[in-house]
Protein backbone atom coordinates (compact mmCIF):
# COMPACT_ATOMS: atom_id res chain seq x y z
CA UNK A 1 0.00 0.00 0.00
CA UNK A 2 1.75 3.14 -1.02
CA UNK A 3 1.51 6.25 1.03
CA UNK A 4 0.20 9.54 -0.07
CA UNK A 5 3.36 11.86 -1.09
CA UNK A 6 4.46 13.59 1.80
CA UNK A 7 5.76 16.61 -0.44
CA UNK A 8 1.67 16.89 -1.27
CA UNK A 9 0.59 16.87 2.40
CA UNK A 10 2.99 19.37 3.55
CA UNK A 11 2.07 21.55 0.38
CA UNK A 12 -2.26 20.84 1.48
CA UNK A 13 -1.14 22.41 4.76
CA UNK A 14 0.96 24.84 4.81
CA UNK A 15 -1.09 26.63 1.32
CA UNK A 16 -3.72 27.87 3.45
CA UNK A 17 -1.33 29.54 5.99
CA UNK A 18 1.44 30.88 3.23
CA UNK A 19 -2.30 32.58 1.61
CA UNK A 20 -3.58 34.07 5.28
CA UNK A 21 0.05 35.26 5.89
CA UNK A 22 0.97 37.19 2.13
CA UNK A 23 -2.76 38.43 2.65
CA UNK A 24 -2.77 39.65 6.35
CA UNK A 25 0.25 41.98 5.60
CA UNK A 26 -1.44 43.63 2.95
CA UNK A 27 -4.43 43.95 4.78
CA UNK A 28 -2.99 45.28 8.09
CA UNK A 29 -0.96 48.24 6.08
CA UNK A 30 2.38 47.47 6.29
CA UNK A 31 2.25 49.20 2.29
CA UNK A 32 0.22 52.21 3.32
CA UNK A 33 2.89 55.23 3.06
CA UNK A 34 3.15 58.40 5.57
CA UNK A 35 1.92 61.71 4.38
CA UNK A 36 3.03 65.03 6.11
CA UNK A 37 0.07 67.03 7.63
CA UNK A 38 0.28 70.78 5.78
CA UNK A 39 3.16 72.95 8.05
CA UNK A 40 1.93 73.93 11.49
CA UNK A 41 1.51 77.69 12.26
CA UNK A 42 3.76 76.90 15.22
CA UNK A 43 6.48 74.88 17.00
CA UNK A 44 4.21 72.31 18.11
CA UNK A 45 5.44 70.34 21.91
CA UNK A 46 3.31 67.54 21.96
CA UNK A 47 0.60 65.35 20.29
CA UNK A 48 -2.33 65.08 22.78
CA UNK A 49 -5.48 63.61 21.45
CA UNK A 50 -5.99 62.03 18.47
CA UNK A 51 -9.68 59.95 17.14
CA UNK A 52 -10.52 59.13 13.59
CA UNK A 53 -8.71 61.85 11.28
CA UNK A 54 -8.11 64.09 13.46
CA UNK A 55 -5.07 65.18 15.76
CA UNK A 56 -5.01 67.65 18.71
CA UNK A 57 -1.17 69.20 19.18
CA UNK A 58 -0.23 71.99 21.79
CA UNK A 59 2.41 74.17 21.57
CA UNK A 60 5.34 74.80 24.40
CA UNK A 61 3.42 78.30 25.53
CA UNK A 62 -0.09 76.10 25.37
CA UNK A 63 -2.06 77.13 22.49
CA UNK A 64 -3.84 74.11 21.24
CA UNK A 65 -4.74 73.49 17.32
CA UNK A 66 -6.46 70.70 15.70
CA UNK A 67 -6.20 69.29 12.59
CA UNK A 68 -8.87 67.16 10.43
CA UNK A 69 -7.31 67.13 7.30
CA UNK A 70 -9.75 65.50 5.64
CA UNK A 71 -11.95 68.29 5.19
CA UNK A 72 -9.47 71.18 4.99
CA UNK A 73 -9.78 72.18 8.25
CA UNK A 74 -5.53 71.45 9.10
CA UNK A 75 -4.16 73.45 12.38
CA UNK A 76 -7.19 75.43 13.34
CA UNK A 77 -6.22 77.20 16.64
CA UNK A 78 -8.37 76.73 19.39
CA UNK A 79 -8.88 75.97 22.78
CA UNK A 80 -8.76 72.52 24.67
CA UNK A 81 -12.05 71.78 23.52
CA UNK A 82 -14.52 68.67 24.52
CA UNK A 83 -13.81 67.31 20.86
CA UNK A 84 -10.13 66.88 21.91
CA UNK A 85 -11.00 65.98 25.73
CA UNK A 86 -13.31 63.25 24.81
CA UNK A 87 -11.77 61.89 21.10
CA UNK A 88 -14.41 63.51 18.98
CA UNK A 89 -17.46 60.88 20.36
CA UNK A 90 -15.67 58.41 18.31
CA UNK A 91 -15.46 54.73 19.90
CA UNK A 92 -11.75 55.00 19.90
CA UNK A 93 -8.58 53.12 21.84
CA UNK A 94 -5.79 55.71 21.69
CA UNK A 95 -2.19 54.33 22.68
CA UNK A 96 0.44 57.16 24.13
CA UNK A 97 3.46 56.35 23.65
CA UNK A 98 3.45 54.74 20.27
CA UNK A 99 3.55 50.88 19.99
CA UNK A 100 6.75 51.01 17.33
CA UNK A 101 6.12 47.20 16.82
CA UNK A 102 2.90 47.81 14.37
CA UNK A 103 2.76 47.33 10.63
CA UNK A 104 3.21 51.76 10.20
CA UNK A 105 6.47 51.24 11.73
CA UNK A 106 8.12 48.03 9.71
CA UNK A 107 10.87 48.69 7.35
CA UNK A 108 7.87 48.12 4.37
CA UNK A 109 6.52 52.22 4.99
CA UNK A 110 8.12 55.47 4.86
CA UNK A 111 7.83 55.83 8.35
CA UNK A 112 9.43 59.07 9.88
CA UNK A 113 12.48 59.43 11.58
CA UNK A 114 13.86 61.54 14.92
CA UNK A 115 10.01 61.52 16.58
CA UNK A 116 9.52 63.69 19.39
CA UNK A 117 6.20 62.49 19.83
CA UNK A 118 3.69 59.83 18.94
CA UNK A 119 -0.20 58.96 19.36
CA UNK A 120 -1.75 56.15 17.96
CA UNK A 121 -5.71 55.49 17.79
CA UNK A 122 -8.25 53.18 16.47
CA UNK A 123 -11.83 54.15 15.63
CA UNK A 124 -14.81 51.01 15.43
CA UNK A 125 -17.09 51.39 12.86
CA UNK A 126 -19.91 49.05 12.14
CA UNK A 127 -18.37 47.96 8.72
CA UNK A 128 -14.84 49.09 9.06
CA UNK A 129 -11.82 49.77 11.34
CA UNK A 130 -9.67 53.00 10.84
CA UNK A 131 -6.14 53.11 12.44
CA UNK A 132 -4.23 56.72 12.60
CA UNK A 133 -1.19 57.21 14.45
CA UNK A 134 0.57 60.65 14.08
CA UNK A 135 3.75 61.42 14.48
CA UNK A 136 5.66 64.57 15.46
CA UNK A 137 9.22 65.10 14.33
CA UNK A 138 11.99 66.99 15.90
CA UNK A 139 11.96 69.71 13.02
CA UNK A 140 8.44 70.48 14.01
CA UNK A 141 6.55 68.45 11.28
CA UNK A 142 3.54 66.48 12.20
CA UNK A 143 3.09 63.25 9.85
CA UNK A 144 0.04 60.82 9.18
CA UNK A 145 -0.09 57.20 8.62
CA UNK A 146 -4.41 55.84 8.20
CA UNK A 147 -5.55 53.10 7.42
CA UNK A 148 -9.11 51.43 6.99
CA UNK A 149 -9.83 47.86 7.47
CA UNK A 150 -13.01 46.39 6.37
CA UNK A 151 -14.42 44.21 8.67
CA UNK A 152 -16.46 42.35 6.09
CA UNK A 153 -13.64 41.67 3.67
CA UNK A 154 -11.49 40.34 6.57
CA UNK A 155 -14.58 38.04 7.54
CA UNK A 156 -14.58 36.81 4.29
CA UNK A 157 -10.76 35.89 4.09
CA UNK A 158 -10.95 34.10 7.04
CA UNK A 159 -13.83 32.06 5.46
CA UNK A 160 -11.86 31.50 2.17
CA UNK A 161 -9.09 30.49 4.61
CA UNK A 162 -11.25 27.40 6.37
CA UNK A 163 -12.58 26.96 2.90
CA UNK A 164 -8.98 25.79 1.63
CA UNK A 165 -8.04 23.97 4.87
CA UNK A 166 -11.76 21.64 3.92
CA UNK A 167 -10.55 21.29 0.70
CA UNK A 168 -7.00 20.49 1.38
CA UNK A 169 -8.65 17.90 4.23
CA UNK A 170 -10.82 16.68 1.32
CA UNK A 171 -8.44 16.43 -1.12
CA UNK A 172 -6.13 14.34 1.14
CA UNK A 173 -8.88 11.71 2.45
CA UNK A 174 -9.90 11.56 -1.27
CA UNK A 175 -6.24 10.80 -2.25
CA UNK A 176 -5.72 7.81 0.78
CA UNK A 177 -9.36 6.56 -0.88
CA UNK A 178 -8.21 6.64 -4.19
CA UNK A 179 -4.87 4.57 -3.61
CA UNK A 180 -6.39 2.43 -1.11
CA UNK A 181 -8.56 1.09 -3.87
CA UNK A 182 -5.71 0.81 -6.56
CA UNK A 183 -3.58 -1.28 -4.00
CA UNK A 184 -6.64 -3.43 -3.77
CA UNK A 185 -7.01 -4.03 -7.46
CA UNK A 186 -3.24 -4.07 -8.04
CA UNK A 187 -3.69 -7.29 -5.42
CA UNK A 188 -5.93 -9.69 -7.30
């Protein structure tokens, strides 16, 4: 009775991982590049509140300006208001310092160098994730890195991940059949 190829088995096994693996680090942003945030009207001194796509910053004498760049409105001076207090209302985990061990920071992005300061936060939608993390450099520039996850699509790639572990299962048991029955014939 001959054994099925152990060069095939390995390959039905480890496929599924290799897939989840190429795909997860496409889908987690280690390819998303930095962008610089337009030049602040001051030296900024920190990064202090950050939810969705926008950043809070103060400056060393304590003027506070926000930025939500994605409608236009970039450094817009104002006062410590309840948007920056409380994250905008957004459902939002904000990490201070910086975790320097996720996908913005790997060798694969443009990430900046000589930070000063760092905030990182994530927003929950119902369909999607958005990760921001802003940096501030030492020359006084204030950089961006977003990115939005869709929390359907990554549902559906773990599905299409158990779908070729099944198939891989059923292409092995089909394989043991098949030979099992060959050695049988091969025997009268």
């Amino acid at each position: 009775m001959r054994k099925p190829r152990l060069r095939t088995i390995i390959i039905l096994i480890i496929l599924p991982f290799l897939i989840f693996g190429a795909w997860s680090i496409v889908i987690d942003g280690h390819f998303q590049p930095w962008q610089n945030l337009p030049t602040p009207p001051a030296h900024f001194s920190e990064i202090f509140a950050s939810g969705g796509a926008t950043v809070c910053a103060k400056t060393g004498n304590g003027e506070t300006y926000r930025c939500t760049d994605l409608i236009g409105q970039c450094w817009v001076r104002d006062k410590i208001t309840e948007w920056c207090i409380n994250q905008g209302g957004v459902p939002s985990s904000v990490n201070m310092p910086c975790d320097f061990s996720l996908p913005e920071f790997s060798f694969l992005t443009n990430s900046p160098k000589n930070i000063v300061d760092c905030i990182q936060s994530i927003a929950w939608d119902a369909d999607a994730t958005e990760r921001h993390t802003y940096t501030l450099q030492q020359d006084g520039t204030v950089s961006e890195w977003s990115h939005v996850i869709n929390n359907i699509l990554r549902c559906l790639v773990c599905l299409f991940i158990v779908g070729l572990i099944a198939l891989a299962a059923i292409v092995f048991r089909v394989m043991t059949r098949h030979r099992k029955k060959n050695v049988g014939k091969d025997a009268m």
